[in-house]
C-alpha atoms as a PDB file:
ATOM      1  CA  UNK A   1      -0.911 -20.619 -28.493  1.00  0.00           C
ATOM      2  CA  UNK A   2       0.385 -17.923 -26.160  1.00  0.00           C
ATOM      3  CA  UNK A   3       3.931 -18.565 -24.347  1.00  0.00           C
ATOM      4  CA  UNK A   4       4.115 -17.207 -21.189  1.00  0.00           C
ATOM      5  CA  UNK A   5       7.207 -16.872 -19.336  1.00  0.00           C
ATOM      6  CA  UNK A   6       8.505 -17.092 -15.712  1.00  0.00           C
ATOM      7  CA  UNK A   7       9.518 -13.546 -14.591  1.00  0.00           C
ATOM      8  CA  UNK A   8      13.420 -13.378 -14.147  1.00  0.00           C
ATOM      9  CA  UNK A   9      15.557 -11.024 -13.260  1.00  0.00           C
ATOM     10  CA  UNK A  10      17.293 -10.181 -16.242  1.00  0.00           C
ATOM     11  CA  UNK A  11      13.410  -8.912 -17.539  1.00  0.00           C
ATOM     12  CA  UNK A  12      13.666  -5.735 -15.862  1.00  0.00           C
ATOM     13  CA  UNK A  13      14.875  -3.822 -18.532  1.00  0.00           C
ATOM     14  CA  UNK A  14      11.739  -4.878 -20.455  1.00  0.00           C
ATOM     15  CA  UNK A  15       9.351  -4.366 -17.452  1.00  0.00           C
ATOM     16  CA  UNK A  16      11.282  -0.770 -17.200  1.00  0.00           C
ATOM     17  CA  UNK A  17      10.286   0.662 -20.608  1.00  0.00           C
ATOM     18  CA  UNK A  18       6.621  -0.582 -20.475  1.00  0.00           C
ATOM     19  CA  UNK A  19       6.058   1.005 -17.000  1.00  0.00           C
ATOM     20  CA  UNK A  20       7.818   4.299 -17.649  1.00  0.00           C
ATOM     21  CA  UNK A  21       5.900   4.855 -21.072  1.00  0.00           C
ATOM     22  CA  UNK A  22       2.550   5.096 -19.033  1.00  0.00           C
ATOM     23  CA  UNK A  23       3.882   7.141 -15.957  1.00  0.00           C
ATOM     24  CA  UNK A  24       1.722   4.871 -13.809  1.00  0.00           C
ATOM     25  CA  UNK A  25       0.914   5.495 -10.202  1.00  0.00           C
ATOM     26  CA  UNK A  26      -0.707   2.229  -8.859  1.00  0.00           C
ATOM     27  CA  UNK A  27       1.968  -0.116  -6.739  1.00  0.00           C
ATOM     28  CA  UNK A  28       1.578  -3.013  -8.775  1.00  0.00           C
ATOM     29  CA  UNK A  29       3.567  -0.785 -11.792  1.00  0.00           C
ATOM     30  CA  UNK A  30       7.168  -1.445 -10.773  1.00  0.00           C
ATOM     31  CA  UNK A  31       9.141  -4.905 -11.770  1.00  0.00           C
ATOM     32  CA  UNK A  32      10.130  -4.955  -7.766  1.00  0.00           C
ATOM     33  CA  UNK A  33       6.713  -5.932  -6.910  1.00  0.00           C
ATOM     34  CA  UNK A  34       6.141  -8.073  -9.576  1.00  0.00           C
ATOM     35  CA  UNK A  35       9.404 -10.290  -8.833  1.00  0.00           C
ATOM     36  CA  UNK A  36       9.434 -10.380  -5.408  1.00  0.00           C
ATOM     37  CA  UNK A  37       5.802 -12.118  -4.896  1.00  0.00           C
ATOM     38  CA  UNK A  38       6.127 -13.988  -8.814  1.00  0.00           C
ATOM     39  CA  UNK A  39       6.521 -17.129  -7.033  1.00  0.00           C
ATOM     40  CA  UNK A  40       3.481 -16.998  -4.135  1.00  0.00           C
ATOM     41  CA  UNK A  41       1.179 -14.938  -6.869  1.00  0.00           C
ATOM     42  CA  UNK A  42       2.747 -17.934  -9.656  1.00  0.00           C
ATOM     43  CA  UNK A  43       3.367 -14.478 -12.599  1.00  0.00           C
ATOM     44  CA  UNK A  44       4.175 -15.335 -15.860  1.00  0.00           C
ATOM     45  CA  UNK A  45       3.926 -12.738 -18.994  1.00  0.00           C
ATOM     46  CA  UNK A  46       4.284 -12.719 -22.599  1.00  0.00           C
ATOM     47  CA  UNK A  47       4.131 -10.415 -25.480  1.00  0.00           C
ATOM     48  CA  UNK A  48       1.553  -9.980 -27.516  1.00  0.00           C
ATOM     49  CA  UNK A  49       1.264  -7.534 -30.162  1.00  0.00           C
ATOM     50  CA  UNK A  50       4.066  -5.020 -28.377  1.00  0.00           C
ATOM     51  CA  UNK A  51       1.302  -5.205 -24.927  1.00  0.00           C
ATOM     52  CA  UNK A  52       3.394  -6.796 -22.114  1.00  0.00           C
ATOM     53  CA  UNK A  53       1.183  -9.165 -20.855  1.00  0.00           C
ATOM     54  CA  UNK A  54       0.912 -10.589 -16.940  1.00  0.00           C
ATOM     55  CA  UNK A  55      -1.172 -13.375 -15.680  1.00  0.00           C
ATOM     56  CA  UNK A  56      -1.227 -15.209 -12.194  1.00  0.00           C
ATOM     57  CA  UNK A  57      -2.713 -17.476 -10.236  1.00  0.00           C
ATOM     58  CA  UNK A  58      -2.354 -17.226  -6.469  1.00  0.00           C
ATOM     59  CA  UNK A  59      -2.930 -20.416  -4.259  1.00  0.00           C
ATOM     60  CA  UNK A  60      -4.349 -22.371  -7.263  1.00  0.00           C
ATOM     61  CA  UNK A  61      -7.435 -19.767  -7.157  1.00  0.00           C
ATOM     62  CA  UNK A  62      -8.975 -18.692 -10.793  1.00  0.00           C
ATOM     63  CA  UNK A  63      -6.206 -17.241 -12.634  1.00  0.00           C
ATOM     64  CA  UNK A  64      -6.189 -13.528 -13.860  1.00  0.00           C
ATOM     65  CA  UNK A  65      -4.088 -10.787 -15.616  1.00  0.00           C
ATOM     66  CA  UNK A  66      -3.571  -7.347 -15.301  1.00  0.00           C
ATOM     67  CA  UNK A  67      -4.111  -4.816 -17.429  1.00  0.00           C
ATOM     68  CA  UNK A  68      -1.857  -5.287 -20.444  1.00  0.00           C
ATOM     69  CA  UNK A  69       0.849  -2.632 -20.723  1.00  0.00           C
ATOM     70  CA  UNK A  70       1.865  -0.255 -24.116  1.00  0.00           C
ATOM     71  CA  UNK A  71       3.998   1.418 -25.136  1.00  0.00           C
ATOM     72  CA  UNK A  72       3.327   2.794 -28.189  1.00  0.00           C
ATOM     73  CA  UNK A  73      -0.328   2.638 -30.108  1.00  0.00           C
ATOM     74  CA  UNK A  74      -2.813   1.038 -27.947  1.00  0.00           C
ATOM     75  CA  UNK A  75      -4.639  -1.817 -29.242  1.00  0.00           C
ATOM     76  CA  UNK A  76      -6.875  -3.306 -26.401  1.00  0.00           C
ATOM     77  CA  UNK A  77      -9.376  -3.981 -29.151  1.00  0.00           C
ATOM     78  CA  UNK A  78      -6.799  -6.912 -30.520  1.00  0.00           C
ATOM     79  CA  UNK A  79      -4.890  -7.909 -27.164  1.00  0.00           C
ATOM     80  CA  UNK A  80      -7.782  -8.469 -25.070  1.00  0.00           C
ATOM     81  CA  UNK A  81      -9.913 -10.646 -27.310  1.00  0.00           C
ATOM     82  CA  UNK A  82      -6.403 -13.093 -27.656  1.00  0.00           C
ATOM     83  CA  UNK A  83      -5.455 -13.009 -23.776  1.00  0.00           C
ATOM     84  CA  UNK A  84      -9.800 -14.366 -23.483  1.00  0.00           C
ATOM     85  CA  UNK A  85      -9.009 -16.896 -26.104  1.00  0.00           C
ATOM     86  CA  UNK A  86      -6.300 -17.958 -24.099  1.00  0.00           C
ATOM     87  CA  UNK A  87      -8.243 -17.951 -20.655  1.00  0.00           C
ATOM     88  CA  UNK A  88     -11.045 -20.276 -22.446  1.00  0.00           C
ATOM     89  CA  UNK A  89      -8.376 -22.431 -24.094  1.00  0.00           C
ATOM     90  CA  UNK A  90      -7.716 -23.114 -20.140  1.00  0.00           C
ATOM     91  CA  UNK A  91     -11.390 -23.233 -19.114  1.00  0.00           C
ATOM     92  CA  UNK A  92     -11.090 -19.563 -17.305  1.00  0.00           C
ATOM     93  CA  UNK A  93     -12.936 -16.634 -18.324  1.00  0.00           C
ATOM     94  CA  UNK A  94     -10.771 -13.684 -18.587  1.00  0.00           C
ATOM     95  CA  UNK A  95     -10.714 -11.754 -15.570  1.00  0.00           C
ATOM     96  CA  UNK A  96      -8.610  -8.286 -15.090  1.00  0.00           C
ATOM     97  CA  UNK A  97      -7.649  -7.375 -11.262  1.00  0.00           C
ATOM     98  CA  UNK A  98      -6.051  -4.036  -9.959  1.00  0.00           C
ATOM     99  CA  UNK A  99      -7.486  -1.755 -13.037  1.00  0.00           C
ATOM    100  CA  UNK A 100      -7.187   1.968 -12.124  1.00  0.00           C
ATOM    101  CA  UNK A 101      -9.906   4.431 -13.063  1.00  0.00           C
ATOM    102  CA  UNK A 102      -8.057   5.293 -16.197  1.00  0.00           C
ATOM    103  CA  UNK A 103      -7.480   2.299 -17.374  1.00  0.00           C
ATOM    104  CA  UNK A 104     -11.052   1.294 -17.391  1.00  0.00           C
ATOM    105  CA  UNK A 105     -12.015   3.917 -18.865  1.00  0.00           C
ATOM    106  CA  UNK A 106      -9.355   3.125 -21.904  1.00  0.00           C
ATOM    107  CA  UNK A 107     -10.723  -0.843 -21.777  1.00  0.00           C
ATOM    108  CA  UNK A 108     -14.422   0.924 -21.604  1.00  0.00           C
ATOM    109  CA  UNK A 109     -13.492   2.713 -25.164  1.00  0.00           C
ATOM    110  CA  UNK A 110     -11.742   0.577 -26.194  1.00  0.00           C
ATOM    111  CA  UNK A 111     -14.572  -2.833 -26.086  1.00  0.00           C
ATOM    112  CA  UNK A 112     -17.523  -1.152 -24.954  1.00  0.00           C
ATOM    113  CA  UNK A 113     -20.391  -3.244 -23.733  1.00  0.00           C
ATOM    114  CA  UNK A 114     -17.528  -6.271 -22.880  1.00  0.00           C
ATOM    115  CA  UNK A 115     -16.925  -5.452 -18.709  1.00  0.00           C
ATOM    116  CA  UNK A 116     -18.417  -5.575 -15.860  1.00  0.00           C
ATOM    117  CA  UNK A 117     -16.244  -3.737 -13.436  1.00  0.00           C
ATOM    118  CA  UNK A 118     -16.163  -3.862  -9.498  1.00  0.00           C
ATOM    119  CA  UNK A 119     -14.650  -2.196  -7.045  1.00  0.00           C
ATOM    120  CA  UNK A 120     -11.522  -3.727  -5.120  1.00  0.00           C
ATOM    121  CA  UNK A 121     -11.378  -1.904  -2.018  1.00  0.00           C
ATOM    122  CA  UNK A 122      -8.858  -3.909  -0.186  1.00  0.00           C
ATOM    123  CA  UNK A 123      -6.447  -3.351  -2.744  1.00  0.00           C
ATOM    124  CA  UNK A 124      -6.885   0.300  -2.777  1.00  0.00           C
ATOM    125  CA  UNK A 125      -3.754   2.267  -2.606  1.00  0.00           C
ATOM    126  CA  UNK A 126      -2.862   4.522   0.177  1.00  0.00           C
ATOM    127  CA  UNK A 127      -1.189   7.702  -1.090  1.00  0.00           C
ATOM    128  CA  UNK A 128       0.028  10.515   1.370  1.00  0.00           C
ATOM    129  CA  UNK A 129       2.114  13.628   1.285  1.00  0.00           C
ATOM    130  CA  UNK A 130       5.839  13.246   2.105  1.00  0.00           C
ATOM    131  CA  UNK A 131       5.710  16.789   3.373  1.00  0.00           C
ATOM    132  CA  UNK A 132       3.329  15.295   6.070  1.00  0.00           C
ATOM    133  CA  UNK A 133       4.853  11.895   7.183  1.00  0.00           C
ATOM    134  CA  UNK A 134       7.423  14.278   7.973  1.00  0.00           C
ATOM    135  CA  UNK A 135       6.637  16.743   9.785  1.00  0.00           C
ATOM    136  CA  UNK A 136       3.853  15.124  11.252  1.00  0.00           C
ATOM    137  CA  UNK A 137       2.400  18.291  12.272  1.00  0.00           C
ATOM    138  CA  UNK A 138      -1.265  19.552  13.659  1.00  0.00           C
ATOM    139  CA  UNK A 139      -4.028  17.542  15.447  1.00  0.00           C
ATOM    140  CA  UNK A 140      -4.214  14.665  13.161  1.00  0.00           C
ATOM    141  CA  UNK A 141      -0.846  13.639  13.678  1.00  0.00           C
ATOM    142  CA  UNK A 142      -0.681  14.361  17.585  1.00  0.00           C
ATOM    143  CA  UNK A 143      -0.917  10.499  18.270  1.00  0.00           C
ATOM    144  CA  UNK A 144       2.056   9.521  15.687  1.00  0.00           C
ATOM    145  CA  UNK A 145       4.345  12.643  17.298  1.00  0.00           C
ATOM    146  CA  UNK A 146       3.558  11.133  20.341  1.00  0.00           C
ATOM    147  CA  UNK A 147       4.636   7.609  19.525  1.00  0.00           C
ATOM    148  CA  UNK A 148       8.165   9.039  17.772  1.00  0.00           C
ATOM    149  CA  UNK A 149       9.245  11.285  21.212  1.00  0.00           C
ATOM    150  CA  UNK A 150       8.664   8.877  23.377  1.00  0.00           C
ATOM    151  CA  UNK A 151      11.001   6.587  21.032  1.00  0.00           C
ATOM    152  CA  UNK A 152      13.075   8.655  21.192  1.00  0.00           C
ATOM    153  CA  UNK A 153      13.174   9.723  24.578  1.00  0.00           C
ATOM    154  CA  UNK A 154      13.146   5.798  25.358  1.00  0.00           C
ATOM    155  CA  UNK A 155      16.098   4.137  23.289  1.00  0.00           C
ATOM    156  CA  UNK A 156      19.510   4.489  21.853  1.00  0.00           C
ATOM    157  CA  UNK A 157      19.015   4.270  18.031  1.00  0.00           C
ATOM    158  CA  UNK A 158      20.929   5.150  14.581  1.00  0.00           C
ATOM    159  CA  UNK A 159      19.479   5.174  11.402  1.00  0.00           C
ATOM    160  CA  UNK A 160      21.394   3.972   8.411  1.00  0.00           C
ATOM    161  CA  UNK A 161      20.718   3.159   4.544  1.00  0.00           C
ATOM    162  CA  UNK A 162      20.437  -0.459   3.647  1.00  0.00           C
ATOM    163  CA  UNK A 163      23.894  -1.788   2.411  1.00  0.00           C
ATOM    164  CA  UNK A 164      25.770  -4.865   1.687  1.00  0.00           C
ATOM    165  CA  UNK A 165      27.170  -4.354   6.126  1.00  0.00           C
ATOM    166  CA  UNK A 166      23.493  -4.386   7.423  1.00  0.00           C
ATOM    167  CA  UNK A 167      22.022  -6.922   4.682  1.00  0.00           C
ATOM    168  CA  UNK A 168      22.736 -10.208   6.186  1.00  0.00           C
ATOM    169  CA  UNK A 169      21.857  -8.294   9.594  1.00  0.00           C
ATOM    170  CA  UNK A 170      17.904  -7.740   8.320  1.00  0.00           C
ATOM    171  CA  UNK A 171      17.828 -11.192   7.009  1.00  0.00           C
ATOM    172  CA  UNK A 172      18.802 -12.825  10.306  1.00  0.00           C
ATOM    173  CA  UNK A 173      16.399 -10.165  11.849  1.00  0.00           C
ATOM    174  CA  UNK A 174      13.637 -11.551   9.903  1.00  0.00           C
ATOM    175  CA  UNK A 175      14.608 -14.758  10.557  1.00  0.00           C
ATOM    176  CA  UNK A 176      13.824 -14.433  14.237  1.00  0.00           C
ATOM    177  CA  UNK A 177      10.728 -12.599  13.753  1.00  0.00           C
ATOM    178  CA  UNK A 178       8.828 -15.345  11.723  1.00  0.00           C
ATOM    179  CA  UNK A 179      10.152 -18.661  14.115  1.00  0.00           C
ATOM    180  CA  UNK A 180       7.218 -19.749  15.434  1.00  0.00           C
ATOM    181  CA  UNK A 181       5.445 -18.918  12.212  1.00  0.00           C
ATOM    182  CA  UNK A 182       5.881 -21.779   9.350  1.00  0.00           C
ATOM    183  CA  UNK A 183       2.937 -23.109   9.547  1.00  0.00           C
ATOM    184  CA  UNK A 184       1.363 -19.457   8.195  1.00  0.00           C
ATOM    185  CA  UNK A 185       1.335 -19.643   4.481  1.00  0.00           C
ATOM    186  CA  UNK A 186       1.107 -15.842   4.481  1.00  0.00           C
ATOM    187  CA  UNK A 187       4.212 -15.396   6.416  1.00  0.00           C
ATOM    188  CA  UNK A 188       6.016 -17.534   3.911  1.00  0.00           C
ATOM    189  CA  UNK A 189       5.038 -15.609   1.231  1.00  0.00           C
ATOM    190  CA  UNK A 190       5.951 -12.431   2.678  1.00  0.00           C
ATOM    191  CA  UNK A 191       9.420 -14.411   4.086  1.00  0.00           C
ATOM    192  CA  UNK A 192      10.078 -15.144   0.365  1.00  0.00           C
ATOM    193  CA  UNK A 193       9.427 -11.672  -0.758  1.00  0.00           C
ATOM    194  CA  UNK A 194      11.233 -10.156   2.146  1.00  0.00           C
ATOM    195  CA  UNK A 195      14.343 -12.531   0.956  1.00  0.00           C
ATOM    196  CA  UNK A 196      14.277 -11.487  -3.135  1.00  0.00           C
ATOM    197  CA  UNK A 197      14.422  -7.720  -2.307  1.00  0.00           C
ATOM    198  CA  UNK A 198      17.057  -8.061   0.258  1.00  0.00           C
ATOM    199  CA  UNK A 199      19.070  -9.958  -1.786  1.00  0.00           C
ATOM    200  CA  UNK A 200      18.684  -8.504  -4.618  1.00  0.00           C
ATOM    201  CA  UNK A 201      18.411  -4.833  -4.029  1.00  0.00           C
ATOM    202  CA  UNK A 202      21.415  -3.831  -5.695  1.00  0.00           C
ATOM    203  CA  UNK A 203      19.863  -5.464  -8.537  1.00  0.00           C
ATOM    204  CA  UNK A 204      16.039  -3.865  -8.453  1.00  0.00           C
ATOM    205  CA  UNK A 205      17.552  -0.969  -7.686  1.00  0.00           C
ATOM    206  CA  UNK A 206      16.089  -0.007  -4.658  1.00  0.00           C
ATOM    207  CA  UNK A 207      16.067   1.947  -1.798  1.00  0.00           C
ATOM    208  CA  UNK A 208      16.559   0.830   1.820  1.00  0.00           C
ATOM    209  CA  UNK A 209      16.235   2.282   5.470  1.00  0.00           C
ATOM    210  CA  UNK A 210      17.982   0.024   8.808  1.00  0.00           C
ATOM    211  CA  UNK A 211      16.979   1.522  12.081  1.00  0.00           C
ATOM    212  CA  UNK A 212      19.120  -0.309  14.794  1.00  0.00           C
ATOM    213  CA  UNK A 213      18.123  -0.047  18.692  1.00  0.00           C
ATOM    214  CA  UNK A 214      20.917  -0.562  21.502  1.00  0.00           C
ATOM    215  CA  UNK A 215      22.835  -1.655  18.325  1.00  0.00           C
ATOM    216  CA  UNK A 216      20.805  -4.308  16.533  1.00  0.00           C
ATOM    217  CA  UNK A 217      18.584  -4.038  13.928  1.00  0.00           C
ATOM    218  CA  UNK A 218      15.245  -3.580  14.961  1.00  0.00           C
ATOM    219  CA  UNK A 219      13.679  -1.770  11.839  1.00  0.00           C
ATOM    220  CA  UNK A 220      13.840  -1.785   7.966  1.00  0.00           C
ATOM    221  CA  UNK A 221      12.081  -0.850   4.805  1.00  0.00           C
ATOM    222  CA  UNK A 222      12.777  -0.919   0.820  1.00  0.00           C
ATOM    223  CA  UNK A 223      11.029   1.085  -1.709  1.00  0.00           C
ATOM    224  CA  UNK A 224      11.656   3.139  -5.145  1.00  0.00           C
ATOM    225  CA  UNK A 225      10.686   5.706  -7.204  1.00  0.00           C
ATOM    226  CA  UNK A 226       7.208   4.839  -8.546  1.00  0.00           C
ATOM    227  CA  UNK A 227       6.922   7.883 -11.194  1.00  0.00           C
ATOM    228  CA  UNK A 228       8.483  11.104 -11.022  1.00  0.00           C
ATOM    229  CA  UNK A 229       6.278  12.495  -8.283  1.00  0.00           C
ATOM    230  CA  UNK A 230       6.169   9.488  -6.241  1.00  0.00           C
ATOM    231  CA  UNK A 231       7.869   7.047  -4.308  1.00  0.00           C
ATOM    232  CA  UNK A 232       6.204   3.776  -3.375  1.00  0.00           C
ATOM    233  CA  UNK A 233       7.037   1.693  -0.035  1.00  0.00           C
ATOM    234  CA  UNK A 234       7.289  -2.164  -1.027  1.00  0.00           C
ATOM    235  CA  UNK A 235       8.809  -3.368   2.580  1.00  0.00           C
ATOM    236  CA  UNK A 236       8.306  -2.680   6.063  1.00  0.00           C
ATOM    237  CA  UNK A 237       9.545  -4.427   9.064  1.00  0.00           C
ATOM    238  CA  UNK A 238       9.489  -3.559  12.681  1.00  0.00           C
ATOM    239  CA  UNK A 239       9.751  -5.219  15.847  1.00  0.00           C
ATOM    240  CA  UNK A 240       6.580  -4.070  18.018  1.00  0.00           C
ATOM    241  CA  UNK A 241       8.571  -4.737  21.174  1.00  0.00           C
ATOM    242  CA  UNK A 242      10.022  -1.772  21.309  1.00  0.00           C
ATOM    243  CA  UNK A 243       6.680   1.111  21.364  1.00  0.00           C
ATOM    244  CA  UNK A 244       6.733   3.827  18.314  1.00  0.00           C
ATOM    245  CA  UNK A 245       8.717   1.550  15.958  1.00  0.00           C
ATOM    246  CA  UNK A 246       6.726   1.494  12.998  1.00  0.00           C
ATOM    247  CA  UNK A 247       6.191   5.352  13.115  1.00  0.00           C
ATOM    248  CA  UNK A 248       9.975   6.215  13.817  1.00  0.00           C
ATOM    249  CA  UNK A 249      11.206   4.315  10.475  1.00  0.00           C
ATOM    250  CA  UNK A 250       8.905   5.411   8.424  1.00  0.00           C
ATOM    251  CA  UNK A 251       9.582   9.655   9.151  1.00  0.00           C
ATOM    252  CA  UNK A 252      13.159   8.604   8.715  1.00  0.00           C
ATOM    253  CA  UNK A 253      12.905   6.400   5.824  1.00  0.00           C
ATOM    254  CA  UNK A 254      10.987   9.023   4.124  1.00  0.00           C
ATOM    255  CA  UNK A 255      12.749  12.086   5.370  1.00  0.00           C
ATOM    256  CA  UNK A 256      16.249  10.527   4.636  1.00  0.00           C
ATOM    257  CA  UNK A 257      15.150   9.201   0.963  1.00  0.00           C
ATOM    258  CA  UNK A 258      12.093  10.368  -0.027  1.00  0.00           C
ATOM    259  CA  UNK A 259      12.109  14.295   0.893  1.00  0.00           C
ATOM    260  CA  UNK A 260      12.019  15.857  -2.743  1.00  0.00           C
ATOM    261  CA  UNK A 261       9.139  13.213  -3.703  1.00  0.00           C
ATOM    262  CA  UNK A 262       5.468  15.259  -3.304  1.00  0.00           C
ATOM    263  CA  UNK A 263       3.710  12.068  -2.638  1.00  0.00           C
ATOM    264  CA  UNK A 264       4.405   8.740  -0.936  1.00  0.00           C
ATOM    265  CA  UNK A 265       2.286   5.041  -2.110  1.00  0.00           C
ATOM    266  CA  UNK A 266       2.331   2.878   0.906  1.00  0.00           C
ATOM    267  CA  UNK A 267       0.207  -0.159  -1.069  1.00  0.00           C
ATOM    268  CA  UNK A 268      -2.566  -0.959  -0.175  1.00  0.00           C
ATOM    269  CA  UNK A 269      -4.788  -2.872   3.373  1.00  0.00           C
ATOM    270  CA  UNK A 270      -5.594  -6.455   2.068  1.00  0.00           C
ATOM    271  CA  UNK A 271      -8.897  -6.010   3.670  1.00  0.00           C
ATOM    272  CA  UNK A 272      -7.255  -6.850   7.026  1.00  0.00           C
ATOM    273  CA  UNK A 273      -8.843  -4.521   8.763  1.00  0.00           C
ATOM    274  CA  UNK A 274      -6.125  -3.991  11.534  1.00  0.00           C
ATOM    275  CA  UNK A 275      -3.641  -2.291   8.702  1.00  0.00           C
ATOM    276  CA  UNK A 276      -6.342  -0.938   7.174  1.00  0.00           C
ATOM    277  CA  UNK A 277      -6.494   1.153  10.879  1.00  0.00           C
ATOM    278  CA  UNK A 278      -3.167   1.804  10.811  1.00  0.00           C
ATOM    279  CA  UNK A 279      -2.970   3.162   7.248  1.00  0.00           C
ATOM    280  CA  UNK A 280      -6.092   5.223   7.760  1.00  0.00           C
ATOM    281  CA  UNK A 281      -4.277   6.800  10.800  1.00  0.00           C
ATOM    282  CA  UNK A 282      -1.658   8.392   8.665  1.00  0.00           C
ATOM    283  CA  UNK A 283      -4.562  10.338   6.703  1.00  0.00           C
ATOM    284  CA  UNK A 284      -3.594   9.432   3.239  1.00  0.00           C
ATOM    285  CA  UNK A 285      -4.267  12.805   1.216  1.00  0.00           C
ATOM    286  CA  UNK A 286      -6.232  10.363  -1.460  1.00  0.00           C
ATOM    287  CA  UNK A 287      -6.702   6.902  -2.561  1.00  0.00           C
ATOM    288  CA  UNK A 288      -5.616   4.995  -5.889  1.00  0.00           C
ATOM    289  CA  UNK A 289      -8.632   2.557  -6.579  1.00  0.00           C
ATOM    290  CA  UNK A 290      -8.862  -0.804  -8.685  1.00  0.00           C
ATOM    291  CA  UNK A 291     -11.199  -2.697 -10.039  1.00  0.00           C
ATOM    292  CA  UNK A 292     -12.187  -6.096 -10.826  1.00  0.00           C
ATOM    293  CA  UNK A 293     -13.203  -6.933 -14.270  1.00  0.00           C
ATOM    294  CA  UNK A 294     -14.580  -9.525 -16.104  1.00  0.00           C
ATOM    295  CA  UNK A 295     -14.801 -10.174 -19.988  1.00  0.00           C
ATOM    296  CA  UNK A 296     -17.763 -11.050 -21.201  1.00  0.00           C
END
């Protein structure tokens, strides 16, 4: 019998070496993501045969796993056949969400004639150049220019790096921004996760932007380097009140921490089709896709 375990934070270490041996690019590959929604998403893991192992069940829905991680020989042909016994042992077939294109191919190899793979277009990843959510130059980005001058034509603002002054101020911030909302299990979710990388950025080691307006914090966002050539965005928060927020702290977030990074992952739409506008509109230069698969 497999033992999974809760994710904790003292894991990351562990997490660390397994994600930086494959170099991966997809925004589920960083421990940040994986603690901050283990409680709504219910992640556990285990080890088995050196392949870090994750499985989760969100809202009491079938469970699934990702794609088990290595870091030295590959053995998918062993792993995968135990993680199934394991599913069956719990009545579950074995089912595999957010596999990139090159790691089906490796599961393809690896157990031919065992998937069926589909595609998982709301969790697609949105991956632009840095170079252009900062300049924000030519006709495509007319629109967004226009949003961040008038911004800043319309309101006192200063932009500073999250820190242990501002912290409590972006928790109280969010705070305000969800009353209304209990009853919305999404918005506790994301309240939860918003709370675990605040609190423990220090900690997960990321990076954070505050944009304050007339003084009070208005803005923020949290990410980290993803590989070497990117940076992913876990977090962002504006208040819509106030007209080009959303543009304004993302060109400084990424200008101010992000400028010698080629390429920026800003996760993916959720099939909610009004982010999925909004992320279109920055005119991602390609898109990280996933799969669904099933063991059979």
């Amino acid at each position: 019998m497999i033992a999974f375990k809760d994710i904790e934070l003292k894991d990351k270490a562990l997490f660390d070496q397994y994600f930086a041996a494959g170099n991966y690019e997809s925004s589920e590959s960083t421990f940040t993501d994986l603690f901050i929604w283990r409680i709504s998403d219910q992640l556990k893991y285990a080890v088995i045969q050196d392949h870090l192992c994750i499985v989760a069940k969100y809202r009491n829905r079938y469970p699934y796993a990702f794609c088990p991680l290595y870091m030295g020989e590959r053995a998918y042909d062993r792993v995968l056949p135990t993680l199934a016994d394991y599913f069956h042992s719990e009545g579950f077939p074995l089912v595999l969400k957010a596999v990139t294109e090159d790691r089906k191919r490796e599961l393809e190899e690896a157990l031919p004639g065992k998937w069926i793979f589909c595609e998982d277009r709301s969790n697609y990843d949105y991956v632009y150049s840095t170079k252009e959510l900062i300049e924000l130059k030519g006709k495509k980005f007319r629109q967004k220019r226009n949003h961040v001058n008038k911004f800043k034509k319309s309101y006192e603002y200063q932009y500073e790096e999250l820190n242990d002054t501002n912290l409590s101020e972006c928790l109280d911030t969010e705070l305000v921004w969800i009353s209304g909302k209990e009853g919305d299990e999404s918005i506790l979710e994301e309240k939860k996760a918003v709370y675990e990388i605040l609190t423990n950025y220090r900690a997960l080691k990321v990076t954070g932007g505050v944009l304050r307006i007339n003084g009070s914090v208005q803005a923020f966002t949290l990410g980290e380097l993803l590989n070497p050539y990117m940076a992913v965005t876990h977090i962002e928060k504006a208040n819509t009140d106030y007209d080009g927020s959303f543009p304004i702290i993302n060109q400084l977030f990424t200008a101010k921490a992000w400028s010698q990074v080629p390429y920026i992952n800003r996760e993916e739409d959720m099939g909610i089709l009004g982010m999925r506008k909004a992320k279109e509109s920055y005119h991602p230069v390609r898109m990280i896709k996933k799969y669904t698969g099933f063991y059979v």
